[in-house]
Each structure stands twice: as structure tokens, then as C-alpha cells.
C-alpha atoms as a PDB file:
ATOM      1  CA  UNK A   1     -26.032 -66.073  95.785  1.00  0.00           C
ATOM      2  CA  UNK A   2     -22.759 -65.893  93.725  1.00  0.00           C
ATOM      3  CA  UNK A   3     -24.133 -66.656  90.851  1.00  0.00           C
ATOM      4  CA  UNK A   4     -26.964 -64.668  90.923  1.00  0.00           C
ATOM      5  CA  UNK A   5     -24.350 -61.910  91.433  1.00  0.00           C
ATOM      6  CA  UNK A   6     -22.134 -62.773  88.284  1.00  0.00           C
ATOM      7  CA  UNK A   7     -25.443 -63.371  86.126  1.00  0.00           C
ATOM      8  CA  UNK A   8     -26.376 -59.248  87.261  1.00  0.00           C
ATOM      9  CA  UNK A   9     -22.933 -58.333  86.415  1.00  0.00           C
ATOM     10  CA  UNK A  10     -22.557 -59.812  82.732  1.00  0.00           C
ATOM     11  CA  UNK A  11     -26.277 -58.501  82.074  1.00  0.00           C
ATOM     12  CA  UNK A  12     -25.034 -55.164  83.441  1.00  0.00           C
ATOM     13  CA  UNK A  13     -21.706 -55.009  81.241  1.00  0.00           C
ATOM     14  CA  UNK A  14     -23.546 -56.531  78.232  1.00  0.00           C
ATOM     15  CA  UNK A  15     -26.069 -53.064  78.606  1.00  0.00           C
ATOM     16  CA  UNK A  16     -22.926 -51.083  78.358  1.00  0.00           C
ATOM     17  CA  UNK A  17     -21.639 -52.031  75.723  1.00  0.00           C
ATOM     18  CA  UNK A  18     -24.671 -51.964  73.851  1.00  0.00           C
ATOM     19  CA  UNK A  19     -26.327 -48.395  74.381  1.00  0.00           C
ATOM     20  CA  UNK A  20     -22.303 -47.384  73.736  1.00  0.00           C
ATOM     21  CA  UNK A  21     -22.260 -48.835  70.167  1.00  0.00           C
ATOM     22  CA  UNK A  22     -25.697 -47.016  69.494  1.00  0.00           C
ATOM     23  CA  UNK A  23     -23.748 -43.993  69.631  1.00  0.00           C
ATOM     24  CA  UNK A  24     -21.798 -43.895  67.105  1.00  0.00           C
ATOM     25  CA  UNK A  25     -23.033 -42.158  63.761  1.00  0.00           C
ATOM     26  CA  UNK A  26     -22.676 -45.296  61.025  1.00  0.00           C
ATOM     27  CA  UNK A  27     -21.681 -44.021  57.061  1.00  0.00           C
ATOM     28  CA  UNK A  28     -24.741 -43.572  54.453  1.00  0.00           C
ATOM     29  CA  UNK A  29     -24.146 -46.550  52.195  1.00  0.00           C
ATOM     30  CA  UNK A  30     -23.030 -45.372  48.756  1.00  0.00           C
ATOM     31  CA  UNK A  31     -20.878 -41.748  49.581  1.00  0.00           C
ATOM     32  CA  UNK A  32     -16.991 -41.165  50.562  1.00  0.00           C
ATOM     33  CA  UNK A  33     -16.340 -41.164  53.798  1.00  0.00           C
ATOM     34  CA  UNK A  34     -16.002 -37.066  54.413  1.00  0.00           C
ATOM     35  CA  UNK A  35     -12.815 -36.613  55.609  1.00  0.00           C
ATOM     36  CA  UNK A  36     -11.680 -34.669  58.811  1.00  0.00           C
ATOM     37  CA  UNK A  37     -10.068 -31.561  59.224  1.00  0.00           C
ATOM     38  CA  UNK A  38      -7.061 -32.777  60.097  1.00  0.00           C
ATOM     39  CA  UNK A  39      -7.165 -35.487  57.027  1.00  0.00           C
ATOM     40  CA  UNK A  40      -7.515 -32.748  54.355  1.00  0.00           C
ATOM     41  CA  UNK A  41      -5.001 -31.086  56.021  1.00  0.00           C
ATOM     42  CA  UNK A  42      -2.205 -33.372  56.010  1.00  0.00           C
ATOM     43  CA  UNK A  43      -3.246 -35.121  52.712  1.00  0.00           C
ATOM     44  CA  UNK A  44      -1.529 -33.741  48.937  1.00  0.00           C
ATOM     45  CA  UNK A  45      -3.638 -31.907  46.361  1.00  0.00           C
ATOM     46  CA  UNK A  46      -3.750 -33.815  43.157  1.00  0.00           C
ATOM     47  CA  UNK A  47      -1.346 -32.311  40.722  1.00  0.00           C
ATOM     48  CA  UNK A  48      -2.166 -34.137  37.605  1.00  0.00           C
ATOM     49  CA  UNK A  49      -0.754 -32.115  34.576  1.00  0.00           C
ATOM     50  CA  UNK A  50      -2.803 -29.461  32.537  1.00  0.00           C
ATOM     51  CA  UNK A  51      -4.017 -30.588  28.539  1.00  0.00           C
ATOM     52  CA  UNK A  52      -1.425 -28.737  26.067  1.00  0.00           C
ATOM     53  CA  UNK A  53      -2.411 -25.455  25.616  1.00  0.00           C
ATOM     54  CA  UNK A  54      -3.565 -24.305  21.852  1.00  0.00           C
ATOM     55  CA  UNK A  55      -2.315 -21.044  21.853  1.00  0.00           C
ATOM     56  CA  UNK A  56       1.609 -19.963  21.018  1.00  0.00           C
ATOM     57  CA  UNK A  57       4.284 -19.899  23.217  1.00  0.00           C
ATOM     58  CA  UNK A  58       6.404 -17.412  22.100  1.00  0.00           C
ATOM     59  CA  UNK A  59       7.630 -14.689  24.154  1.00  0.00           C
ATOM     60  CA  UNK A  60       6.986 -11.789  22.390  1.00  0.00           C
ATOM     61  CA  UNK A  61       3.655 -10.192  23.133  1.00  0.00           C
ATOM     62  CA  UNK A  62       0.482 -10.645  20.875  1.00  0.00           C
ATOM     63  CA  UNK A  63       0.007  -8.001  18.716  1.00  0.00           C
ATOM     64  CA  UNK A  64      -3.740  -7.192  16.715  1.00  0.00           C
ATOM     65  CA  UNK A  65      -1.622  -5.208  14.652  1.00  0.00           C
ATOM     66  CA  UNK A  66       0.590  -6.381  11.159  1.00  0.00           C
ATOM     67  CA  UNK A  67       4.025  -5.739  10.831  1.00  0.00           C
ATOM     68  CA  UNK A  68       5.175  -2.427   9.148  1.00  0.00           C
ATOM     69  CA  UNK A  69       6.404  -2.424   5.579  1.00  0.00           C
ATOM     70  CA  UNK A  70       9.548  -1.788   4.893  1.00  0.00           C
ATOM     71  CA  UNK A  71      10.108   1.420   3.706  1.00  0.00           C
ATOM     72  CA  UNK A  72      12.996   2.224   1.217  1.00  0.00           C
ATOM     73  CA  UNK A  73      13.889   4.666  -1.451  1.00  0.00           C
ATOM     74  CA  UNK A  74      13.331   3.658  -5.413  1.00  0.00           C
ATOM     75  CA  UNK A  75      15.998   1.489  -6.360  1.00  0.00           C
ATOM     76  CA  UNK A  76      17.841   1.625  -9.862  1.00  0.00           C
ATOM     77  CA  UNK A  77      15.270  -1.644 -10.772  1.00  0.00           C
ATOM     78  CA  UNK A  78      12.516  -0.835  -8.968  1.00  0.00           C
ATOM     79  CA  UNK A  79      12.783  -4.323  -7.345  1.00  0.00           C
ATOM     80  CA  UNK A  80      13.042  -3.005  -3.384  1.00  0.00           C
ATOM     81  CA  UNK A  81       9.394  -3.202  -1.435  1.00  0.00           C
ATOM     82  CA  UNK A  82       7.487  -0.081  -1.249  1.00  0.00           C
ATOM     83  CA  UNK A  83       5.101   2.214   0.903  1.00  0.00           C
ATOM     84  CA  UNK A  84       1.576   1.025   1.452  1.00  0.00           C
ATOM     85  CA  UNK A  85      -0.134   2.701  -2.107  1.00  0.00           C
ATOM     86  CA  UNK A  86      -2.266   5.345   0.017  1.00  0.00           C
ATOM     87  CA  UNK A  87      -4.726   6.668  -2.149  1.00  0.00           C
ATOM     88  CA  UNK A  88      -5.113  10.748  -3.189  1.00  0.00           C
ATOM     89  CA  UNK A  89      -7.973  11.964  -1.138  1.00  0.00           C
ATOM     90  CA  UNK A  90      -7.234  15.765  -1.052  1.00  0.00           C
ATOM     91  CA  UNK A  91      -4.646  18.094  -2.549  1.00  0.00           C
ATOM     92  CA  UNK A  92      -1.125  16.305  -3.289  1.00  0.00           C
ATOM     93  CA  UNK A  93       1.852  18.512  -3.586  1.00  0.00           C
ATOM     94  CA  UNK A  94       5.444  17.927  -4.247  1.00  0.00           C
ATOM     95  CA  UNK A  95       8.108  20.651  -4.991  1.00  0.00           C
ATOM     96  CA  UNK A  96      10.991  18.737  -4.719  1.00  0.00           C
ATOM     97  CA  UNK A  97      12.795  21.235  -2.755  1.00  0.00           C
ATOM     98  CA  UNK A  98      15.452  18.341  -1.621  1.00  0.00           C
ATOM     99  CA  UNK A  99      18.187  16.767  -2.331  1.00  0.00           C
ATOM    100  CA  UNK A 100      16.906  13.262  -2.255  1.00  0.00           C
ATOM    101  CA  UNK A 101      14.163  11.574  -4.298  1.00  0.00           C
ATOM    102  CA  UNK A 102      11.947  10.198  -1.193  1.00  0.00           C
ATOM    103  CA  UNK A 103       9.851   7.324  -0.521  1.00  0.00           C
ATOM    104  CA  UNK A 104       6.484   9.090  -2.357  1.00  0.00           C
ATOM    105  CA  UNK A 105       8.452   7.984  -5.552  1.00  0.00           C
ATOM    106  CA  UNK A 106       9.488   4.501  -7.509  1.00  0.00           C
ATOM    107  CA  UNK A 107      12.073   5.039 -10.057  1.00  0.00           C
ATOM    108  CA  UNK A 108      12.680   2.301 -12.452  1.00  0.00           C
ATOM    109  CA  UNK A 109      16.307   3.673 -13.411  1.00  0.00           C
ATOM    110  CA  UNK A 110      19.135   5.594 -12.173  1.00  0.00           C
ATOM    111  CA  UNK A 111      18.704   8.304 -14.961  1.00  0.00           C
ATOM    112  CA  UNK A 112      16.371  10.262 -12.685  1.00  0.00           C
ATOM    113  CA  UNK A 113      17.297  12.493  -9.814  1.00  0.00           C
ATOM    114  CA  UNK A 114      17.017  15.500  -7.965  1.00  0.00           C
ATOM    115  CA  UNK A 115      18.828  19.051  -9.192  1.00  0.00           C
ATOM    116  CA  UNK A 116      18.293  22.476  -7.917  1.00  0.00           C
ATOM    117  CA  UNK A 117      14.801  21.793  -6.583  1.00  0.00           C
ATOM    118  CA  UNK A 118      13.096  19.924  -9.701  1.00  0.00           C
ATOM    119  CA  UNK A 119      12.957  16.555 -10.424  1.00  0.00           C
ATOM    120  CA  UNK A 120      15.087  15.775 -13.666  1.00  0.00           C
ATOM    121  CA  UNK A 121      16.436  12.911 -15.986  1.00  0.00           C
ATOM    122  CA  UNK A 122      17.808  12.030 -19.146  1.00  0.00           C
ATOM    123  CA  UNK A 123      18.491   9.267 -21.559  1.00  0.00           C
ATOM    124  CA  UNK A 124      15.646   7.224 -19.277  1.00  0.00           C
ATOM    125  CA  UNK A 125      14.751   5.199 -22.314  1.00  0.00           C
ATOM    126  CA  UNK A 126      10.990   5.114 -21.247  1.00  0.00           C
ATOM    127  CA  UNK A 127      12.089   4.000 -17.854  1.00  0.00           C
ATOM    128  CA  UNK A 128      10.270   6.652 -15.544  1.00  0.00           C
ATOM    129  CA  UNK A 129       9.471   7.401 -11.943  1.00  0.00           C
ATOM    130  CA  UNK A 130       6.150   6.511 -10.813  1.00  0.00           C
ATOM    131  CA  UNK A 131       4.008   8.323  -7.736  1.00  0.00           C
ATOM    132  CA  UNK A 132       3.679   5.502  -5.296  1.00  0.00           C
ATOM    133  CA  UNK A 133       0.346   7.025  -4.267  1.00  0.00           C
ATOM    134  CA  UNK A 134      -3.090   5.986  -6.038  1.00  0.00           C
ATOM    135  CA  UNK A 135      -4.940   8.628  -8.445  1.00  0.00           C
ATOM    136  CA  UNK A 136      -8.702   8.655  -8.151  1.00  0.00           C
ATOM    137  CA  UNK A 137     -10.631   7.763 -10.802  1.00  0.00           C
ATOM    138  CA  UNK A 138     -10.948  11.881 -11.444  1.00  0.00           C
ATOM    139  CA  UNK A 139      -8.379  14.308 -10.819  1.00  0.00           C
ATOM    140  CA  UNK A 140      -6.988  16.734 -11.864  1.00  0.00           C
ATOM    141  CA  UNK A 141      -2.764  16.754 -12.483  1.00  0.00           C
ATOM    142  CA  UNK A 142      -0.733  19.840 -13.043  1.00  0.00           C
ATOM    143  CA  UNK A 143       2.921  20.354 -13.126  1.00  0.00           C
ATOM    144  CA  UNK A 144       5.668  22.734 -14.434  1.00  0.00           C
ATOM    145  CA  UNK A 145       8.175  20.928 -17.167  1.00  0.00           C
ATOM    146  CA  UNK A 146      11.228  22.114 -19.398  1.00  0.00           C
ATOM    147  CA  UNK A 147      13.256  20.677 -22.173  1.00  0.00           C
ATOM    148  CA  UNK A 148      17.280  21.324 -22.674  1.00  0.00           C
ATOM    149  CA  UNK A 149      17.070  20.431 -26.151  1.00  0.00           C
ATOM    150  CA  UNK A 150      15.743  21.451 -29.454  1.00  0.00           C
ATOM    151  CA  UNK A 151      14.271  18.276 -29.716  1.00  0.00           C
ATOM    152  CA  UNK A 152      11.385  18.751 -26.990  1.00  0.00           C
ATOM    153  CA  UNK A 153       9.813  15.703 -26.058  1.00  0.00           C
ATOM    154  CA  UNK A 154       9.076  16.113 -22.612  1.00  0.00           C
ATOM    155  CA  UNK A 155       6.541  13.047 -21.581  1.00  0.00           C
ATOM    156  CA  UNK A 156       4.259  11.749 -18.403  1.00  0.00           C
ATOM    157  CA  UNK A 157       1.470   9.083 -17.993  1.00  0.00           C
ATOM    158  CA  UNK A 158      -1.427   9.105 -16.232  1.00  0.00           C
ATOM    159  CA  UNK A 159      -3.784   6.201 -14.622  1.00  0.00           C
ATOM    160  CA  UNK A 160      -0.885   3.516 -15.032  1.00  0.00           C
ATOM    161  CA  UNK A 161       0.134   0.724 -13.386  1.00  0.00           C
ATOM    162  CA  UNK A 162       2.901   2.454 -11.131  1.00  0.00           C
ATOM    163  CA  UNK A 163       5.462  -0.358 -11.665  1.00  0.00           C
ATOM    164  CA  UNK A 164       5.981  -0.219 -15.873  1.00  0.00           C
ATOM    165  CA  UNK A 165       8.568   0.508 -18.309  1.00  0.00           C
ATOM    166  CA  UNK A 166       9.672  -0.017 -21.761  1.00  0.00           C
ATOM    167  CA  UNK A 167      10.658  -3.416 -22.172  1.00  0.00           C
ATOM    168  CA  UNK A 168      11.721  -2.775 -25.653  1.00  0.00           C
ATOM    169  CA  UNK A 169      13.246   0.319 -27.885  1.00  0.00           C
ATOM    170  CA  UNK A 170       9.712   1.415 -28.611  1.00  0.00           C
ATOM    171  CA  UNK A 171       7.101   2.050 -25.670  1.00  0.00           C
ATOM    172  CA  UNK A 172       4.416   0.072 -27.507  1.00  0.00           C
ATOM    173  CA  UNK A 173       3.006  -1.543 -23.859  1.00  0.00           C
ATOM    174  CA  UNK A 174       2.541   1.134 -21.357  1.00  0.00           C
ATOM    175  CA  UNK A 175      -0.519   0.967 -19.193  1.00  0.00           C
ATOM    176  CA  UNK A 176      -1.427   4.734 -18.920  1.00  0.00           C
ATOM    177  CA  UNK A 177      -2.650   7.610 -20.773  1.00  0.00           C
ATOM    178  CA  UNK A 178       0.394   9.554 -22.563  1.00  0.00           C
ATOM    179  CA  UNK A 179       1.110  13.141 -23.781  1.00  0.00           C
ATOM    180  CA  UNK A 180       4.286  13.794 -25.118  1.00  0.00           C
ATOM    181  CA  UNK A 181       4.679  18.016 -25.656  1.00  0.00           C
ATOM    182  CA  UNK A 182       7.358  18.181 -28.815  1.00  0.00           C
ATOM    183  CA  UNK A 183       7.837  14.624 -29.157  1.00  0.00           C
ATOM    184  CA  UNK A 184       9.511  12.847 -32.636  1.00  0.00           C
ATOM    185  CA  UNK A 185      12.123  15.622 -32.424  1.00  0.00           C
ATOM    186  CA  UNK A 186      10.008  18.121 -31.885  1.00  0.00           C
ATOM    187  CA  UNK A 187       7.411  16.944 -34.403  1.00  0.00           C
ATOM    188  CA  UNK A 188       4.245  16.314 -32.745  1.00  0.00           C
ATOM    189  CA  UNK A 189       2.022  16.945 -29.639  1.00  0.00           C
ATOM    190  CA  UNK A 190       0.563  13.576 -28.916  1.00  0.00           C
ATOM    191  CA  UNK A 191      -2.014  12.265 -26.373  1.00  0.00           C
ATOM    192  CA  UNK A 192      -1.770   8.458 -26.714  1.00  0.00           C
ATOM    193  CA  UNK A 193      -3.323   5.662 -25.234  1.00  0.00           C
ATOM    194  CA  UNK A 194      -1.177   2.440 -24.469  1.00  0.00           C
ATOM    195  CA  UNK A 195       0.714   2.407 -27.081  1.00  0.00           C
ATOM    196  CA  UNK A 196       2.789   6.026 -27.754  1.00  0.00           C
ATOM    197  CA  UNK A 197       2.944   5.108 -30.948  1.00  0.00           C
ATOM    198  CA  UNK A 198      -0.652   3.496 -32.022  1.00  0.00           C
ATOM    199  CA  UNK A 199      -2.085   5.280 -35.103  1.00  0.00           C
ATOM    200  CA  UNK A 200      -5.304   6.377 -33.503  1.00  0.00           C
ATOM    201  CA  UNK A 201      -3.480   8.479 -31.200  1.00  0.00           C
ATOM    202  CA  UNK A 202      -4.415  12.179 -30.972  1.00  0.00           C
ATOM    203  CA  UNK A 203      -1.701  14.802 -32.507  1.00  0.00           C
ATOM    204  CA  UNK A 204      -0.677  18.210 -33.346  1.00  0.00           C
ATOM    205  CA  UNK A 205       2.109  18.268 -35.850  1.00  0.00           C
ATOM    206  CA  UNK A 206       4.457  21.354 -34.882  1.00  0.00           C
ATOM    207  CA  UNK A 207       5.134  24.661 -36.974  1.00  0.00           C
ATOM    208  CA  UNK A 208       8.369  26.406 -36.563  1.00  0.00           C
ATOM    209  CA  UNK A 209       6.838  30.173 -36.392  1.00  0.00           C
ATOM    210  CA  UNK A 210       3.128  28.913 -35.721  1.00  0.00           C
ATOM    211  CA  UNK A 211       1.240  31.593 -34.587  1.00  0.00           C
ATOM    212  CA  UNK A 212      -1.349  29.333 -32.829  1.00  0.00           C
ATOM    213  CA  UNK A 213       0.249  27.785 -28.879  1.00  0.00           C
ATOM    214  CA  UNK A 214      -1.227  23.907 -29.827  1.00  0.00           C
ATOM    215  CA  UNK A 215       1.074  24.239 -33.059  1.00  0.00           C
ATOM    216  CA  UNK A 216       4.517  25.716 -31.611  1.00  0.00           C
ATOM    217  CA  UNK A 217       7.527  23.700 -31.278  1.00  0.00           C
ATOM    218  CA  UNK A 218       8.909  22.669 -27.828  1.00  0.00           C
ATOM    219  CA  UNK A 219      11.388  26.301 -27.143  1.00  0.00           C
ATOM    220  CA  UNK A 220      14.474  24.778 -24.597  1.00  0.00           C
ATOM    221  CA  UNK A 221      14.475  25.901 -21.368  1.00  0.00           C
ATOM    222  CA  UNK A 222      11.814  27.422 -21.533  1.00  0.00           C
ATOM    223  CA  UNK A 223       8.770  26.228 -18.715  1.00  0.00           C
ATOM    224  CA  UNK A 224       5.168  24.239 -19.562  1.00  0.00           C
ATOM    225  CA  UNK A 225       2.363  23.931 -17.279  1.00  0.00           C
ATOM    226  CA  UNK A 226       0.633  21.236 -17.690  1.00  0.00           C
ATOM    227  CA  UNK A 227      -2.533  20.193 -16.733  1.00  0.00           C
ATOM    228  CA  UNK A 228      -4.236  17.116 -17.128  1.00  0.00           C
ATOM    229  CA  UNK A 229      -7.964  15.883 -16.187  1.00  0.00           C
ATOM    230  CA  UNK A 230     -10.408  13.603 -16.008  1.00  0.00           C
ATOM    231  CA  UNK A 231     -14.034  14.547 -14.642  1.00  0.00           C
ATOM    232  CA  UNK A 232     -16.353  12.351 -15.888  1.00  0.00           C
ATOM    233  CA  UNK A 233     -14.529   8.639 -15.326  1.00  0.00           C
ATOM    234  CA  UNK A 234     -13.639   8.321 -19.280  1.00  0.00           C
ATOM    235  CA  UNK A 235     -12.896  11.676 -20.843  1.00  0.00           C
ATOM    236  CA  UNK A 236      -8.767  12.948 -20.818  1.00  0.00           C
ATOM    237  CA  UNK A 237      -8.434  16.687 -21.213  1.00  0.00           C
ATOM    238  CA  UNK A 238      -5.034  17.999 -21.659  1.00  0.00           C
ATOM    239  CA  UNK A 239      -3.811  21.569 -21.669  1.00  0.00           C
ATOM    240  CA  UNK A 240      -0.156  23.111 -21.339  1.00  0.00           C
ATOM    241  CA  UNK A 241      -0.072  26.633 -20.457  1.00  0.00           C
ATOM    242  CA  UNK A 242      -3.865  26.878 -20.324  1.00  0.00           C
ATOM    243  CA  UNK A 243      -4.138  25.858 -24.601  1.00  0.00           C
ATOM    244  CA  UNK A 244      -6.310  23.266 -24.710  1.00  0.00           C
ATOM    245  CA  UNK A 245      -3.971  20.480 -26.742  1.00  0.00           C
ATOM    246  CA  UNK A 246      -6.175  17.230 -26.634  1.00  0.00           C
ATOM    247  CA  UNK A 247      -9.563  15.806 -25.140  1.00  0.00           C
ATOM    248  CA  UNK A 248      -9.977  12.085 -25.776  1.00  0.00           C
ATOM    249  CA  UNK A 249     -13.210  10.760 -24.427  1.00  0.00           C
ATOM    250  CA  UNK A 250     -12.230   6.502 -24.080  1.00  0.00           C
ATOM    251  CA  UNK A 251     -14.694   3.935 -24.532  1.00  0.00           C
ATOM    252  CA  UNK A 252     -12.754   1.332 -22.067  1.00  0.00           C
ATOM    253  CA  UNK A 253     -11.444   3.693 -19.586  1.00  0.00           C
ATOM    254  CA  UNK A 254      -8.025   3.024 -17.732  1.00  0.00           C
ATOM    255  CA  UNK A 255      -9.072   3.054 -14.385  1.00  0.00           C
ATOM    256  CA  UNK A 256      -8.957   0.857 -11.354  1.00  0.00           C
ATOM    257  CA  UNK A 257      -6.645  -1.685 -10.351  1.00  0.00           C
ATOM    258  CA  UNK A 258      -3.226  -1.154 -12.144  1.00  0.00           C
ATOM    259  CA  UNK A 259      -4.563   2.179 -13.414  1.00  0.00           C
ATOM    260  CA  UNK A 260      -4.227   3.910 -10.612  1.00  0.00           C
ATOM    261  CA  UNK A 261      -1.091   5.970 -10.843  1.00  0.00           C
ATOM    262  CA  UNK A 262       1.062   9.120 -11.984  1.00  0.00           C
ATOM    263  CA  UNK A 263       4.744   9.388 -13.124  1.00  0.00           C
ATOM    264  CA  UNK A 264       6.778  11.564 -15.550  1.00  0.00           C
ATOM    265  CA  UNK A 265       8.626   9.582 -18.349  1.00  0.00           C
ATOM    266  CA  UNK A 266      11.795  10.730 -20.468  1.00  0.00           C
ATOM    267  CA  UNK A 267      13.637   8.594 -23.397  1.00  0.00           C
ATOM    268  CA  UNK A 268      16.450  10.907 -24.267  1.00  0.00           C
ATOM    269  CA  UNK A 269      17.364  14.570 -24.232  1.00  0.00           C
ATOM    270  CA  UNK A 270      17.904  16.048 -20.779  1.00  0.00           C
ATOM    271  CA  UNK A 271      13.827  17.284 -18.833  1.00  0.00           C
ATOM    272  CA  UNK A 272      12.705  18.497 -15.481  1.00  0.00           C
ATOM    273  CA  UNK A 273       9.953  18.871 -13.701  1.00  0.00           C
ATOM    274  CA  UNK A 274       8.631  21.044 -11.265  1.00  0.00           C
ATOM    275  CA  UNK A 275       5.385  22.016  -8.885  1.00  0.00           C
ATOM    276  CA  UNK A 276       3.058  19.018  -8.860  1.00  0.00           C
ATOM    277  CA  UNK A 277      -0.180  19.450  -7.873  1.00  0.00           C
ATOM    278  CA  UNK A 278      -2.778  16.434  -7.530  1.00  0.00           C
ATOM    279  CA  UNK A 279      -6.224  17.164  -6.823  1.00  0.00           C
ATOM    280  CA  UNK A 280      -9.056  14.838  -6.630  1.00  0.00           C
ATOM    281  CA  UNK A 281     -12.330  15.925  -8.674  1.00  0.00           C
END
């Protein structure tokens, strides 16, 4: 009777334990265990660090845009950086109604400054002031210009380099177009190309008491308009006080890069110049 009793008890406890462990959800074979609530909770985040980054780590903000050029005046060797060379794309004017020669202008020597509203040098020694900003290929340039001596010569250049001078005594390597009104002590009227003094050049040998303007000497003091132009990408006209002096029609025209500029030029006696007007054509 006991035992009968302790056999139904073991059988009983042995049921129990059984449908209990049945239960119990087992793990599908082959994932992580999936954590708890209160496991992800109380577990760290991984902090591993980040790859180097490629891009700078300086603390100044990025920028699409470049730096600005420095901007500064023409020095006495024409050394100091310039403007950006903007080109000419309608009217350019400059009266020089200031007392200082301004950033529009490179000078390549001290000789040239600003007096009583003109622009004005002497004993330059074919060391002139170039327009920082670019010609077109045609344009018309007029200006006002005077001589203080009875030797004349009053001198620009057109389509040059903008940087240039004479690098000897005689200005046998510019890189522009030249007229020269009353030059060789008040000799000649010359349109040159290059080389001032190259004997294809175009000239007017003067006439003390010429009755005809392209023949008259150079008077002191006395004021020139010039006017210079190119229309057709090759051919230089040249007139001074509305006379027709030169037209030179060039085979190899000066034009494009480092023949892109404008400047007035002096070698000795005392000149200034006045009312420049640029115009593209």
C-alpha cells in the first residue's frame, strides 16, 4: 500500500516537471540570443573610433571663392602685383582730375605723375605708364597731349604688352604700335611698328612754316588730339587734330595676348596728357 503510494507520487512529480520544461521557448540554432530590455539598457554602445576624415581641418570656413589680388599703386619698377587686367568693353574715360596716379595705371618709372589735372612726365627714357586694362582687338583711342619744348616729341603705344620699356638707349624692342608727333627734335611724324626706329616705319618730315597740318612742327604748349584706330583687326589709322597723319594696314597684326594694352611714353623734354577716351569698335 506504501509503495504503491510512493510509486503514484514520483510518477506524479516526474509529470511536473516535464509538461514545465515544455514551456519554455528554446533559441533557433544559428542567431544571437535577442537581448532583453533591460540588457540593452544597461549594456555600452560600441564606441570604436571613426576612419580619418579626407577633408581639411582648418578653422577657417570653406570658401568657393579665390583670394583677392592685391591691389597697389605703380611702383617706380613696376615690380608690385597688379589689378586683375579687366578688359575694355564700353567707353573708358580718365581725366585725371586727382592728385594721385591710381590703380588703372602701371608706371615703369618715377618720371611720371600727376599735375594740375593731366597726367605728365619727363626725361622717362622710354619708360612709360601702361593702362592696366585690356584694349580690344578694335578701338578706337583719343586723348589731348602737349609738349613744353621746341623739340616736340610727344609719344604713346598702342596694342602692347602693358609691362615694357626700353631696356637700352634706343627703343628698338617695344611690343606696340608707335606714333611719335614731332619726334627727332621736332623732325618727323612717325607711326612705327616695334621698333621706333625700323626703316619701314611711316613718316612725315616737318616744315617750319608748312602750310599743310601733317607737315607742321610740334608748337610748345600748345594741345593735340589724338586719335588712334583700328576697325578692321590689322589696319592703324592715326589722326591728331582730325589730319589724317598715318594709316598702316599690318600683315601680322599685334593683337592678342601681350598686345593687349595702351600707355603714353616720353624719353626727354617735359609732356602731358589729358582726356582719354577708349572706345571699343
Amino acid at each position: 500500500m506504501l509503495s504503491d503510494s510512493i510509486r503514484y507520487c514520483a510518477t506524479f512529480f516526474i509529470s511536473l516537471v516535464i509538461a514545465s520544461s515544455a514551456c519554455v521557448p528554446s533559441q533557433p540554432t544559428g542567431e544571437a540570443p535577442v537581448e532583453s530590455a533591460t540588457q540593452s539598457k544597461s549594456k555600452p554602445k560600441s564606441t570604436s573610433p571613426k576612419s580619418p576624415s579626407t577633408k581639411a581641418t582648418s578653422n577657417k570656413p570653406a570658401s568657393s571663392k579665390p583670394a583677392p589680388a592685391k591691389q597697389t599703386s605703380g611702383s617706380s619698377d613696376g615690380t608690385e602685383s597688379s589689378p586683375q587686367a579687366e578688359l575694355i568693353r564700353t567707353t573708358f574715360e580718365d581725366k585725371f582730375e586727382r592728385t594721385a596716379i591710381g590703380l588703372d595705371w602701371l608706371r615703369l618709372g618715377s618720371a611720371w605723375s600727376i599735375k594740375e589735372g593731366k597726367l605728365c612726365a619727363k626725361g622717362a627714357k622710354n619708360r612709360g605708364i601702361w593702362l592696366r586694362r585690356r584694349l580690344p582687338v578694335n578701338a578706337r583711342i583719343e586723348f589731348d597731349a602737349t609738349s613744353d619744348s621746341q623739340d616736340g616729341d610727344i609719344k604713346a603705344e598702342y596694342w602692347g604688352d602693358g609691362a615694357s620699356g626700353a631696356t637700352s638707349v634706343s627703343y628698338t624692342n617695344a611690343t606696340s604700335y608707335l606714333t611719335i608727333l614731332g619726334g627727332w627734335k621736332n623732325s618727323f611724324h612717325v607711326l612705327a611698328r616695334i621698333d621706333e626706329h625700323d626703316a619701314n616705319r611711316l613718316e612725315i618730315r616737318t616744315k617750319p612754316g608748312a602750310n599743310t597740318e601733317r607737315e607742321k612742327p610740334v608748337v610748345p604748349g600748345q594741345m593735340y588730339r589724338f586719335r588712334v584706330e583700328r576697325t578692321d583687326g590689322k589696319t592703324i589709322s592715326w589722326w591728331v587734330n582730325d589730319t589724317l597723319m598715318h594709316k598702316y594696314e599690318d600683315s601680322e597684326p599685334l593683337s592678342g595676348g601681350g598686345h593687349e594694352h595702351f600707355g603714353f611714353n616720353n624719353w626727354e623734354v617735359p609732356v602731358c596728357f589729358d582726356n582719354l577716351v577708349i572706345t571699343p569698335l
